[in-house]
N, C-alpha and C. Protein backbone atom coordinates (compact mmCIF):
# COMPACT_ATOMS: atom_id res chain seq x y z
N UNK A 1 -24.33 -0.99 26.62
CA UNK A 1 -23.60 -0.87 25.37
C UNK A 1 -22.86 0.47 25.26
N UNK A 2 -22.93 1.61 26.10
CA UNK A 2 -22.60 2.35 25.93
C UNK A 2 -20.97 2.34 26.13
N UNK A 3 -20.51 1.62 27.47
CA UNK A 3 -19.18 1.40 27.40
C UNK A 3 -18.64 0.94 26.39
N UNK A 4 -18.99 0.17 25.58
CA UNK A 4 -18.33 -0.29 24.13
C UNK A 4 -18.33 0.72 23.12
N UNK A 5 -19.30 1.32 22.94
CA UNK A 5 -19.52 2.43 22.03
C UNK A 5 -17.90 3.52 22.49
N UNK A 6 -17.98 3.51 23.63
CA UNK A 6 -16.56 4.74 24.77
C UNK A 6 -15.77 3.90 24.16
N UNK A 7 -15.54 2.60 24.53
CA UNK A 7 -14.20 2.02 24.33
C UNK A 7 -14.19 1.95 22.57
N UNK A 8 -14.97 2.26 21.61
CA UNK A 8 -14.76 2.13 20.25
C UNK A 8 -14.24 3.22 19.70
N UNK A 9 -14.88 4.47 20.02
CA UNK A 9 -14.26 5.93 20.39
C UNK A 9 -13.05 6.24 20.39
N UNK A 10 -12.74 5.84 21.79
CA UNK A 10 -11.35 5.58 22.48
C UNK A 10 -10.14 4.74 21.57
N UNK A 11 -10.42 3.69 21.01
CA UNK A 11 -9.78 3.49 20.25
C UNK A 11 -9.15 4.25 18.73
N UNK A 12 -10.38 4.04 18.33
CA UNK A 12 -10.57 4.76 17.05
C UNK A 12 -9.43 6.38 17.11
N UNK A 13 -9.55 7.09 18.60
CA UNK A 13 -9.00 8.28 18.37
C UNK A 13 -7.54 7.76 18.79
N UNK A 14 -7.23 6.93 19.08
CA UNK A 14 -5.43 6.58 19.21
C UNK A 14 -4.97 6.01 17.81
N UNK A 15 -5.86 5.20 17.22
CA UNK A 15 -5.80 4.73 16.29
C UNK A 15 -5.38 6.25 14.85
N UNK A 16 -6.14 6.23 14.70
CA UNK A 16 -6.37 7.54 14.14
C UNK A 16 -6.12 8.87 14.27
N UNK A 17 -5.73 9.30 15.17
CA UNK A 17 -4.53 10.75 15.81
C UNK A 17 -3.06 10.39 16.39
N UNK A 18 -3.60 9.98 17.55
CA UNK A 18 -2.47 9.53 18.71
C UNK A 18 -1.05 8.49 17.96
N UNK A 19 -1.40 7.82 17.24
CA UNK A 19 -0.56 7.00 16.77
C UNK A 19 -0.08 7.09 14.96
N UNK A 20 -0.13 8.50 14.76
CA UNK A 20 -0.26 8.48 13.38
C UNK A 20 1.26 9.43 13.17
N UNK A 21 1.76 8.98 12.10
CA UNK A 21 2.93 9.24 12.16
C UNK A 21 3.37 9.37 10.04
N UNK A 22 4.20 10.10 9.66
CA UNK A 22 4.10 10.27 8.35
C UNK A 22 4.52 9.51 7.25
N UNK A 23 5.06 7.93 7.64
CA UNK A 23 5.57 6.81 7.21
C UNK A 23 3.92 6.19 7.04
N UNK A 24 3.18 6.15 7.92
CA UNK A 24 1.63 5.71 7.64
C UNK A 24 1.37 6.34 6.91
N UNK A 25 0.85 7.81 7.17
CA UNK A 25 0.30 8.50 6.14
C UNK A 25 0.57 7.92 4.83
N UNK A 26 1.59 8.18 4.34
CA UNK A 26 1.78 7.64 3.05
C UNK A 26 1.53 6.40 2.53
N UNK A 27 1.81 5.34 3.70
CA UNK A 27 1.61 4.03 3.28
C UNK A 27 0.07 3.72 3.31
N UNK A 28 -0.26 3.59 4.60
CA UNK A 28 -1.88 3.27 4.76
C UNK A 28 -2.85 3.42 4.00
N UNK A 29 -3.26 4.54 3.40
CA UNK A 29 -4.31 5.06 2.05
C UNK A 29 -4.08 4.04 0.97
N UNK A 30 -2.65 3.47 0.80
CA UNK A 30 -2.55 3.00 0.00
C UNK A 30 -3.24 1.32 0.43
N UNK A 31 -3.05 0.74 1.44
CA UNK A 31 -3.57 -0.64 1.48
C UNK A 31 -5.13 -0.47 1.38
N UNK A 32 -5.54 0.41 1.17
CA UNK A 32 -7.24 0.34 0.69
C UNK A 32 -7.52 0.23 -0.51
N UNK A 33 -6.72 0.27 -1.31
CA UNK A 33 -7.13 0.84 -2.90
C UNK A 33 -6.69 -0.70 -3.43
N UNK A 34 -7.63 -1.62 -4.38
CA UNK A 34 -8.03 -2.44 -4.73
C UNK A 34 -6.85 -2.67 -6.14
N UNK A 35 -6.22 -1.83 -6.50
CA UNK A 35 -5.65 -1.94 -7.93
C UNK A 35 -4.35 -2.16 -6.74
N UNK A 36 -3.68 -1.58 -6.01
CA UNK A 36 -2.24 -1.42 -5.47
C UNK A 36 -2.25 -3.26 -4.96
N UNK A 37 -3.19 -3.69 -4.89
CA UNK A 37 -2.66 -5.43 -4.34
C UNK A 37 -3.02 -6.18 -5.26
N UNK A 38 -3.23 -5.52 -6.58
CA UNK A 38 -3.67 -6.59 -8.29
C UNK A 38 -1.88 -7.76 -7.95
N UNK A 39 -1.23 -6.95 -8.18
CA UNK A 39 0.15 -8.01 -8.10
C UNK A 39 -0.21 -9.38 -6.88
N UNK A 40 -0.38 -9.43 -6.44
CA UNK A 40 -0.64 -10.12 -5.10
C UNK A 40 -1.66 -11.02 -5.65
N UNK A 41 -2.57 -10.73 -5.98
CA UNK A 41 -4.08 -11.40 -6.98
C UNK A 41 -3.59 -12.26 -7.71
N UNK A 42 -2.58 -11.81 -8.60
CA UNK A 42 -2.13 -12.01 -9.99
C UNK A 42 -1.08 -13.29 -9.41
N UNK A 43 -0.06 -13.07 -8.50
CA UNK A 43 0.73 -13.75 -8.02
C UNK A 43 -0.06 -15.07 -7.48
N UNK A 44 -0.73 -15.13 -6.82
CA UNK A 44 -1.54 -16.34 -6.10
C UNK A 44 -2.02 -16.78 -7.27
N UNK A 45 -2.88 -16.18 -8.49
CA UNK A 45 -3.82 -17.43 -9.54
C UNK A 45 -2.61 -17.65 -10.04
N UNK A 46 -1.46 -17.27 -10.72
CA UNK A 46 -0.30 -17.95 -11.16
C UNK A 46 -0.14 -19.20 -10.39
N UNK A 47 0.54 -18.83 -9.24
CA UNK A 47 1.01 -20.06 -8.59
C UNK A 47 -0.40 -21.30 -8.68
N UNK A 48 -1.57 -21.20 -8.09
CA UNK A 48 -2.63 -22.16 -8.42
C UNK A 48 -2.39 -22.60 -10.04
N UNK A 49 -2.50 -21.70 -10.80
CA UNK A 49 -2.54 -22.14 -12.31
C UNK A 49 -0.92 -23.10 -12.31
N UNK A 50 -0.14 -22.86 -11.60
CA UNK A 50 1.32 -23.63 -12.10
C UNK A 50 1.21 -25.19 -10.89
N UNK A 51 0.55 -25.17 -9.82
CA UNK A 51 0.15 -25.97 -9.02
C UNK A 51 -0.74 -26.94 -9.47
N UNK A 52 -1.31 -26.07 -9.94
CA UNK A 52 -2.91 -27.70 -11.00
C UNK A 52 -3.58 -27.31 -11.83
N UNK A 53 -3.08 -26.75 -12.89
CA UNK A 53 -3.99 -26.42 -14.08
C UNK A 53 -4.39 -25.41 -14.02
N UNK A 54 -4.90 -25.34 -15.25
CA UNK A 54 -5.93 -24.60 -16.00
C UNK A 54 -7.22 -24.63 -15.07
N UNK A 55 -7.89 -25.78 -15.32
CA UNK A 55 -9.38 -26.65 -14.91
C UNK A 55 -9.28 -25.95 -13.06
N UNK A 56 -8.07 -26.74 -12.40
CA UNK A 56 -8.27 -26.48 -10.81
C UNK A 56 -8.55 -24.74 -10.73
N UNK A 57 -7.02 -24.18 -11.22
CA UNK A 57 -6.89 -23.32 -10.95
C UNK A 57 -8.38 -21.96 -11.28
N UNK A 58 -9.09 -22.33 -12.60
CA UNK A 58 -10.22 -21.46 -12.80
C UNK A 58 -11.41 -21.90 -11.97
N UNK A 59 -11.90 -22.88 -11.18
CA UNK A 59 -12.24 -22.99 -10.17
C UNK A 59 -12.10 -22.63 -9.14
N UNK A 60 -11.26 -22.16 -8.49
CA UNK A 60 -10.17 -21.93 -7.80
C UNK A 60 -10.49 -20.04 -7.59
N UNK A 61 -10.46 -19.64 -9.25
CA UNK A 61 -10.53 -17.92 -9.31
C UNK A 61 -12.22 -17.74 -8.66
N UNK A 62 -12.96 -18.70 -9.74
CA UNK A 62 -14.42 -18.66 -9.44
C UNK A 62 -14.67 -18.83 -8.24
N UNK A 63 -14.82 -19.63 -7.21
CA UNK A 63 -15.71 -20.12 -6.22
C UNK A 63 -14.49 -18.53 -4.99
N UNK A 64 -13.43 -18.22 -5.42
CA UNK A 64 -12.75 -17.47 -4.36
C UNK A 64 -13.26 -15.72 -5.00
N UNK A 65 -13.81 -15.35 -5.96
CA UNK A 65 -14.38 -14.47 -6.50
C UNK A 65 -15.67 -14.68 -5.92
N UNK A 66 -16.53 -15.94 -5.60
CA UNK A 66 -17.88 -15.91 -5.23
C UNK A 66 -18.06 -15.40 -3.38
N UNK A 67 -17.01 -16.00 -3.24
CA UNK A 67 -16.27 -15.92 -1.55
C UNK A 67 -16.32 -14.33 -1.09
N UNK A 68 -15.82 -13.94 -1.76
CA UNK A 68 -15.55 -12.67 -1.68
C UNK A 68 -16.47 -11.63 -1.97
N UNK A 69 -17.34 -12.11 -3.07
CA UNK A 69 -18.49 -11.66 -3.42
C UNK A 69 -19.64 -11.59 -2.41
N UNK A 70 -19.72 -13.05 -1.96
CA UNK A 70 -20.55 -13.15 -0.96
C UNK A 70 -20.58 -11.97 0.46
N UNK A 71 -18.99 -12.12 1.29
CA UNK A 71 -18.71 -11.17 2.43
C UNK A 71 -19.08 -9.97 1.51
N UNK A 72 -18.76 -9.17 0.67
CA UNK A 72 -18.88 -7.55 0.19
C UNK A 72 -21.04 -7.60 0.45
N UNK A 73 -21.44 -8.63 -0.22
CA UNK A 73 -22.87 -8.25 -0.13
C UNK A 73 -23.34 -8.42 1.35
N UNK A 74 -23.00 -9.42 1.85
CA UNK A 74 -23.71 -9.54 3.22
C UNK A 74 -23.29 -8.19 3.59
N UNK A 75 -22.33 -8.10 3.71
CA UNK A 75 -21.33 -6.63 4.91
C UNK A 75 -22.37 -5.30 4.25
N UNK A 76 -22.05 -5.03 2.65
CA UNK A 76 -22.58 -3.88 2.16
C UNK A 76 -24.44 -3.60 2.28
N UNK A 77 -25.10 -4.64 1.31
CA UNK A 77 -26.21 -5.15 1.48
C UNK A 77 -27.34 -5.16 1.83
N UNK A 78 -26.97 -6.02 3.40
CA UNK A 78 -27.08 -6.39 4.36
C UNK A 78 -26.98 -5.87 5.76
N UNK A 79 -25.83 -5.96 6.12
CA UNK A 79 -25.46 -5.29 7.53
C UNK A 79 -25.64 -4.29 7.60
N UNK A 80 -24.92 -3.02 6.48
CA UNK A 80 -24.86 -1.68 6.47
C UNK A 80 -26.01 -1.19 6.50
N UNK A 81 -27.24 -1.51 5.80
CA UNK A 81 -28.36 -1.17 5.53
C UNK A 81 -28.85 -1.14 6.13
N UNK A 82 -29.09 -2.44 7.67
CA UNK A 82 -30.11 -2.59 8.37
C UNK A 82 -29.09 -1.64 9.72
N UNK A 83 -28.04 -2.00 9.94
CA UNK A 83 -27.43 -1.11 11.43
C UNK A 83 -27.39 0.41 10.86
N UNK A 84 -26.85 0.98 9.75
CA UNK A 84 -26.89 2.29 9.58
C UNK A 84 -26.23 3.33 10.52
N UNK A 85 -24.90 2.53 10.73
CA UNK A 85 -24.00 3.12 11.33
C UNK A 85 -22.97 4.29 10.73
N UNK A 86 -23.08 5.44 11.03
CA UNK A 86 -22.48 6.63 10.47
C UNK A 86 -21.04 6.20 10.32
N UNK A 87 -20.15 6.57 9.56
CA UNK A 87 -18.86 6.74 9.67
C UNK A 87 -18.15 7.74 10.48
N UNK A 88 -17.38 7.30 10.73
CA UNK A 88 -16.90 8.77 11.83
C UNK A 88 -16.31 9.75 11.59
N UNK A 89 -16.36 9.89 9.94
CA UNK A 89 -15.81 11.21 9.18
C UNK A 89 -17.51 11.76 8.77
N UNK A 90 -18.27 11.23 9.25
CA UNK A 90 -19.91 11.45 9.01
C UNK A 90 -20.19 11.83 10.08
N UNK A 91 -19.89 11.26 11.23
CA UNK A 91 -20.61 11.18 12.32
C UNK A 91 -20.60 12.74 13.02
N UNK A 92 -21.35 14.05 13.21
CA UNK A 92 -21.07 15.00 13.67
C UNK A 92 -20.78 15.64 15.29
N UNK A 93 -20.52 14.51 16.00
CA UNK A 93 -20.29 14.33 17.50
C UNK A 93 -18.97 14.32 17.58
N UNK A 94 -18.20 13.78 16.48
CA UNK A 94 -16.83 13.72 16.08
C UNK A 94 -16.02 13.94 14.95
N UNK A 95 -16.80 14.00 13.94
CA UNK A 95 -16.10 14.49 12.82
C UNK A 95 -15.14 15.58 12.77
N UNK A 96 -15.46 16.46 13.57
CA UNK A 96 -14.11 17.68 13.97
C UNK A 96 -12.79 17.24 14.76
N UNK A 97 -12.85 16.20 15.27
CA UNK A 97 -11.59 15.75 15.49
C UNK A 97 -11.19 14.38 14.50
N UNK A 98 -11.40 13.78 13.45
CA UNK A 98 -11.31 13.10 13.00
C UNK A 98 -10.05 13.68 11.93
N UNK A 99 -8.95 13.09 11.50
CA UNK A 99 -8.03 13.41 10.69
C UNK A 99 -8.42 12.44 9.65
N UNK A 100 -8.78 12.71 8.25
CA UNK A 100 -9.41 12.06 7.68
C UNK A 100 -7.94 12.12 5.91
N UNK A 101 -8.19 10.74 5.68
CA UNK A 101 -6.34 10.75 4.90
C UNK A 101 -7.05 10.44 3.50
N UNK A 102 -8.30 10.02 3.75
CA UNK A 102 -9.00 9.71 2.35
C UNK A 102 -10.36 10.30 2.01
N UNK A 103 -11.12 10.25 0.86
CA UNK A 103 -12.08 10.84 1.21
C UNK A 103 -13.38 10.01 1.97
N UNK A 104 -13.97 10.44 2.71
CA UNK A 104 -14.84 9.84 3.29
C UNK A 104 -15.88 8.57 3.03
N UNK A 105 -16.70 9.21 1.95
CA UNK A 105 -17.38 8.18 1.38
C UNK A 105 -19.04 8.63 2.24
N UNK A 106 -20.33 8.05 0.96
CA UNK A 106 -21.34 8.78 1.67
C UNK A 106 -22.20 6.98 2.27
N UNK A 107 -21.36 5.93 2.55
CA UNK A 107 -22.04 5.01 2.74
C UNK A 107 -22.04 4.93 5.07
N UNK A 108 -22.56 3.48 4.63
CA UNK A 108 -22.64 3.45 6.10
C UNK A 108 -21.24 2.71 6.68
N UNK A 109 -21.22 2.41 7.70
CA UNK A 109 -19.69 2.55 8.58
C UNK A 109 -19.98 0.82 9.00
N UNK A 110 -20.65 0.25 9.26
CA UNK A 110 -20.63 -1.15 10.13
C UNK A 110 -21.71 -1.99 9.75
N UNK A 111 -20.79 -3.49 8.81
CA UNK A 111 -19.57 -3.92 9.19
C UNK A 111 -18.19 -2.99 7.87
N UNK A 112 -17.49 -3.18 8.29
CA UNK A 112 -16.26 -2.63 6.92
C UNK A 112 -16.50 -3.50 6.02
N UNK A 113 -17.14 -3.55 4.73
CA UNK A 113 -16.63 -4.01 3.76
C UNK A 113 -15.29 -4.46 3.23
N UNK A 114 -14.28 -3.33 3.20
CA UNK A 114 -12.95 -3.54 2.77
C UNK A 114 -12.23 -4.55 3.95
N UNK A 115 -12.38 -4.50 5.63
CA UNK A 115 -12.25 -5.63 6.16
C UNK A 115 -13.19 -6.84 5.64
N UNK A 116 -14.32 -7.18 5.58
CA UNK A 116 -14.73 -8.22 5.19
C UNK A 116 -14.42 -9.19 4.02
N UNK A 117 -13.97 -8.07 2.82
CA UNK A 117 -13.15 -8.67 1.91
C UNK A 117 -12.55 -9.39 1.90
N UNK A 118 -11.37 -8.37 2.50
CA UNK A 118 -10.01 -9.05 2.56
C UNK A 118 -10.23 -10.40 3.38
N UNK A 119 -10.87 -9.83 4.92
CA UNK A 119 -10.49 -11.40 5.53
C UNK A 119 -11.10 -12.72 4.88
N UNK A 120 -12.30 -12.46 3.94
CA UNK A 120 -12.90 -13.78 3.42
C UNK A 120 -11.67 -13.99 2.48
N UNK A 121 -11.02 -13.35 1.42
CA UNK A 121 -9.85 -13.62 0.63
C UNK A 121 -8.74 -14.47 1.43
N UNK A 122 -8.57 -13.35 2.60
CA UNK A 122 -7.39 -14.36 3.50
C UNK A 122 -7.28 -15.90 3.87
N UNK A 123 -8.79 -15.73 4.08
CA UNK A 123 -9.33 -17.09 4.89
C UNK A 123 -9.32 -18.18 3.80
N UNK A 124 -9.99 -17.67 2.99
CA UNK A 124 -10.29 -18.40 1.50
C UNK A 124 -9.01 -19.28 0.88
N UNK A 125 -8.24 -17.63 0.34
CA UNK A 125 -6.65 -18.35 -0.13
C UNK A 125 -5.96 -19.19 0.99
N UNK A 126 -5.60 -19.01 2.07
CA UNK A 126 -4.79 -19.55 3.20
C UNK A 126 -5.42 -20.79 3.61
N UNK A 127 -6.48 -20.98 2.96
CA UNK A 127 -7.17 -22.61 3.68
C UNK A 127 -7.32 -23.17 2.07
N UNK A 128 -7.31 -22.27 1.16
CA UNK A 128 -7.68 -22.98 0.19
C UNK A 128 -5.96 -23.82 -0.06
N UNK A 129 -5.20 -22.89 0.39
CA UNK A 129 -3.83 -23.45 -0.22
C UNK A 129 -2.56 -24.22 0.76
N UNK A 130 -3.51 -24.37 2.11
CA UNK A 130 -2.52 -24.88 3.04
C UNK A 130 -1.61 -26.04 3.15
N UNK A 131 -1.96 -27.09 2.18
CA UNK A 131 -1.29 -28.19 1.81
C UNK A 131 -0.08 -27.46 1.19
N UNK A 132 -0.44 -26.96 0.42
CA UNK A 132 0.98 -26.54 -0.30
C UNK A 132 1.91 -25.34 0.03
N UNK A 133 1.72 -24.36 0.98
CA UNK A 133 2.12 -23.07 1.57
C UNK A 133 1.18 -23.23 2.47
N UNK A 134 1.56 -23.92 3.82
CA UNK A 134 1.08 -24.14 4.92
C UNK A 134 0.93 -23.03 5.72
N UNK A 135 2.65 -22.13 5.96
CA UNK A 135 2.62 -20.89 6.50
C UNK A 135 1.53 -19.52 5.83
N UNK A 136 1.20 -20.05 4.99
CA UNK A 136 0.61 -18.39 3.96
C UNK A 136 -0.80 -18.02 4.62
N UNK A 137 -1.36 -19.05 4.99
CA UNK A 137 -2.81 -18.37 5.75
C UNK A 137 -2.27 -17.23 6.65
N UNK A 138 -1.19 -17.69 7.44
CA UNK A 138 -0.95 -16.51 8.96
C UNK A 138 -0.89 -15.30 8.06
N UNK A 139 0.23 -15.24 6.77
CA UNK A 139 0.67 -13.85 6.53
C UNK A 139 -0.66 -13.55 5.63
N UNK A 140 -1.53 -13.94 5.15
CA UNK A 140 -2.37 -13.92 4.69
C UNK A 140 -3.06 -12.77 5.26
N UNK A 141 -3.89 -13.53 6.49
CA UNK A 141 -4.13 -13.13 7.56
C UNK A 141 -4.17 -11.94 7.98
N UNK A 142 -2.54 -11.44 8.93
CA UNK A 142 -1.83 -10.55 9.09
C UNK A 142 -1.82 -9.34 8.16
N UNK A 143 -1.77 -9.67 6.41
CA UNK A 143 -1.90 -8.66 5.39
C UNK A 143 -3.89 -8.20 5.94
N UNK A 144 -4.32 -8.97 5.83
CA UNK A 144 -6.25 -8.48 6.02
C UNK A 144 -5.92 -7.76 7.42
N UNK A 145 -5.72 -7.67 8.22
CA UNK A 145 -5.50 -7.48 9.28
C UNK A 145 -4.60 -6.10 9.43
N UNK A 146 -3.62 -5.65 8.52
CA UNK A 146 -3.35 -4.53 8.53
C UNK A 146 -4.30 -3.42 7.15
N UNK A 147 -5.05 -4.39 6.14
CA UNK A 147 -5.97 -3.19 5.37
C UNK A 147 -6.94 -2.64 6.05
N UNK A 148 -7.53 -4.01 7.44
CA UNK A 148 -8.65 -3.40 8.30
C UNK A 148 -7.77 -2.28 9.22
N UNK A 149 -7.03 -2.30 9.67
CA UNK A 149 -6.68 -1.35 10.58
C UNK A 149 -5.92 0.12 9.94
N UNK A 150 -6.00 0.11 8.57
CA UNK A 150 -5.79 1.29 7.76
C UNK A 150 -7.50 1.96 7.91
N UNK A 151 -8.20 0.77 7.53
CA UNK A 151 -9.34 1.59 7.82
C UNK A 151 -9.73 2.62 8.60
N UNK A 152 -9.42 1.98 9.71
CA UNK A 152 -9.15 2.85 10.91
C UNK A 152 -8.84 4.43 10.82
N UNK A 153 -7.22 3.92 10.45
CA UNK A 153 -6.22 4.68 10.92
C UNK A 153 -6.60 5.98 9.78
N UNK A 154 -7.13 5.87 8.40
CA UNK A 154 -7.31 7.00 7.67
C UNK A 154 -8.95 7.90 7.71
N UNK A 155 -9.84 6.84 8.71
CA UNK A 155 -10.57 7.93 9.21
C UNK A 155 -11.93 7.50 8.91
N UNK A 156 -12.56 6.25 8.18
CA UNK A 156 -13.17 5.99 7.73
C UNK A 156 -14.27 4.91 8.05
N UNK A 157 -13.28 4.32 9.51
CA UNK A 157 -14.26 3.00 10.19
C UNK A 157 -13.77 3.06 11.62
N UNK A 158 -15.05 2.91 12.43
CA UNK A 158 -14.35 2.45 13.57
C UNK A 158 -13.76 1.42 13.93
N UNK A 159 -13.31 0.43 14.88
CA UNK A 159 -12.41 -0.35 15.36
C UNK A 159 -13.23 -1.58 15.33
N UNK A 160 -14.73 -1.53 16.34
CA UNK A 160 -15.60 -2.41 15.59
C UNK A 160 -16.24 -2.74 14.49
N UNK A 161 -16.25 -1.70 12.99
CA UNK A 161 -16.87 -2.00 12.02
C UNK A 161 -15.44 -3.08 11.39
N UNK A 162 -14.79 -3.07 11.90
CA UNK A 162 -13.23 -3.58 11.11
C UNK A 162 -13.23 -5.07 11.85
N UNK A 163 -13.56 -5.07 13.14
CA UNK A 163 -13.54 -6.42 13.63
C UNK A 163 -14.72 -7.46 13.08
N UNK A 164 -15.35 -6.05 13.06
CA UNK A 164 -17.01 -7.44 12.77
C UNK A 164 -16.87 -7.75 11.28
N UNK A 165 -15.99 -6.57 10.78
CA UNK A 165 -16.06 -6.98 9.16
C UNK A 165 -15.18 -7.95 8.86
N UNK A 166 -13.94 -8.10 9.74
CA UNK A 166 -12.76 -9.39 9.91
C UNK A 166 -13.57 -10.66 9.99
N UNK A 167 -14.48 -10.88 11.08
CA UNK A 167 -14.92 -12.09 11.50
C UNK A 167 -16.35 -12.18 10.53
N UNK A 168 -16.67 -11.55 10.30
CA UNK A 168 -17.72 -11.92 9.02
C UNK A 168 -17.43 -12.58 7.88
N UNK A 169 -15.93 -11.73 6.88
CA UNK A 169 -15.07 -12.28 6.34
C UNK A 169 -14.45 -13.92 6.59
N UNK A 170 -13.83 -13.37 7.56
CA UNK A 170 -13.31 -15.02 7.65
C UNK A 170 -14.39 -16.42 7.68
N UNK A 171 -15.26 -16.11 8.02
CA UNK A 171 -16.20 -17.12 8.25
C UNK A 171 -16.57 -17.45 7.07
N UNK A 172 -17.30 -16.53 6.29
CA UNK A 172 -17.20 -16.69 5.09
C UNK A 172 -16.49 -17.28 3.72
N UNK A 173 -14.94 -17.04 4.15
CA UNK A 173 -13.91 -17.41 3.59
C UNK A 173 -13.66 -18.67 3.51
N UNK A 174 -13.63 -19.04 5.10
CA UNK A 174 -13.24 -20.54 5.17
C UNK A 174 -14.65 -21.15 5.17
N UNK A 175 -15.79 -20.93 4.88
CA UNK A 175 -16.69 -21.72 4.12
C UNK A 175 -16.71 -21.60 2.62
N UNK A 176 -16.06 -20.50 2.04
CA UNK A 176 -15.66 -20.86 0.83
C UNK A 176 -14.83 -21.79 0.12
N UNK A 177 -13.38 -21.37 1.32
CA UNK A 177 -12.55 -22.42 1.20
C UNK A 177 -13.37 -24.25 1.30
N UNK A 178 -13.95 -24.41 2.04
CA UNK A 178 -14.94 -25.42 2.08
C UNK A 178 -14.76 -26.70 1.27
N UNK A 179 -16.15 -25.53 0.05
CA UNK A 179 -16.55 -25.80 -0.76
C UNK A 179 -15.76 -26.21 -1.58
N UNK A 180 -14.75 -24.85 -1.66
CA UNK A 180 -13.73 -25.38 -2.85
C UNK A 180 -13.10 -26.85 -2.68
N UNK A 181 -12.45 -27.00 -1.59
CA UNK A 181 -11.68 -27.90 -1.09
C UNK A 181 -12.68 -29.32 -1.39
N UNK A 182 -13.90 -29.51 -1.16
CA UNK A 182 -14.79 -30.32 -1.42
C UNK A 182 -14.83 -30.68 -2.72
N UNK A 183 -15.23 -29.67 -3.29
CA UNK A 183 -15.81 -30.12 -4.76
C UNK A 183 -14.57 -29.81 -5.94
N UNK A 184 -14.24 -29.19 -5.72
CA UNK A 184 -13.38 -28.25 -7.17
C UNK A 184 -12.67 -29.14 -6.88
N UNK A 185 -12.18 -29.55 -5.55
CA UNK A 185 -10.34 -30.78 -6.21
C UNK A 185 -10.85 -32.16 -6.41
N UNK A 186 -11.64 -32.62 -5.92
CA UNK A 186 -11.94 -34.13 -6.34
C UNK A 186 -12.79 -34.04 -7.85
N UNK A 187 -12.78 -33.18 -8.76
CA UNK A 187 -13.26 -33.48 -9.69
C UNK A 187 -12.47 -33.91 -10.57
């Protein structure tokens, strides 16, 4: 395991030095912060609410709020608690080379939460809504996929806490999506 641990390293410092440039800076910090993608939130229960109601659509908020709920506890919980993986603005083997764009945070590093989120959201909305915006899972997707790799890039997760927190997420998601798809529309 140690080569993975090198190759997580290794990443993490291209990710995070080597490839950092002042168009990120500015942007990146920002895809972490939970209020800057309310529009986006707001935009999707609209469209559900103008797609099928009231009834679908608050089903729809609920069971994709539980979705989401679910990945944050397993990831936070769960995972973090029992692996107790330092962050690498924590970690003191590296923290001196770490360029850190946000503040750190005193939790544990693996899986990412903020990846697990998003990708259960991605997975969730993009399967919950593929009949009708077939294409939107990919960009869906692609959006989770660049908040995990802000993670990264501002100093706060390694490369694997972001993957495992992606694929935790998604799994999650599209068993949310599931459910929903099961029960909430045939009622």
């Amino acid at each position: 395991m140690g080569w993975l641990e090198n190759l997580d390293f290794a990443i993490f410092h291209l990710i995070n030095s080597r490839w950092s440039n002042p168009l990120f800076d500015l942007i990146l910090p920002l895809f972490r912060e939970k209020w800057f993608w309310a529009p986006l939130y707001l935009f999707i229960l609209a469209f559900v609410w103008m797609q099928w109601g009231a009834r679908r659509a608050l089903w729809f908020a609920i069971v994709g709020a539980l979705t989401v709920g679910a990945a944050d506890f397993t990831s936070s919980a769960i995972i973090k608690k029992n692996v107790q993986r330092l962050r690498p603005c924590n970690d003191a083997e590296i923290r001196e080379s770490v360029i850190l764009r946000v503040s750190c945070g005193s939790g544990y590093s693996f899986t990412s939460s903020h990846a697990a989120n998003h990708f259960a959201f991605a997975a969730f909305v993009g399967t919950g809504l593929r009949r009708r915006l077939p294409s939107l899972r990919r960009w869906l997707l692609l959006w989770a996929a660049l908040v995990a790799y802000a993670q990264v890039y501002v100093g706060v997760h390694y490369p694997l806490d972001v993957l495992a927190g992606a694929l935790l997420g998604a799994l999650i998601g599209y068993a949310g999506a599931f459910v929903f798809l099961r029960r909430a529309l045939h009622q």
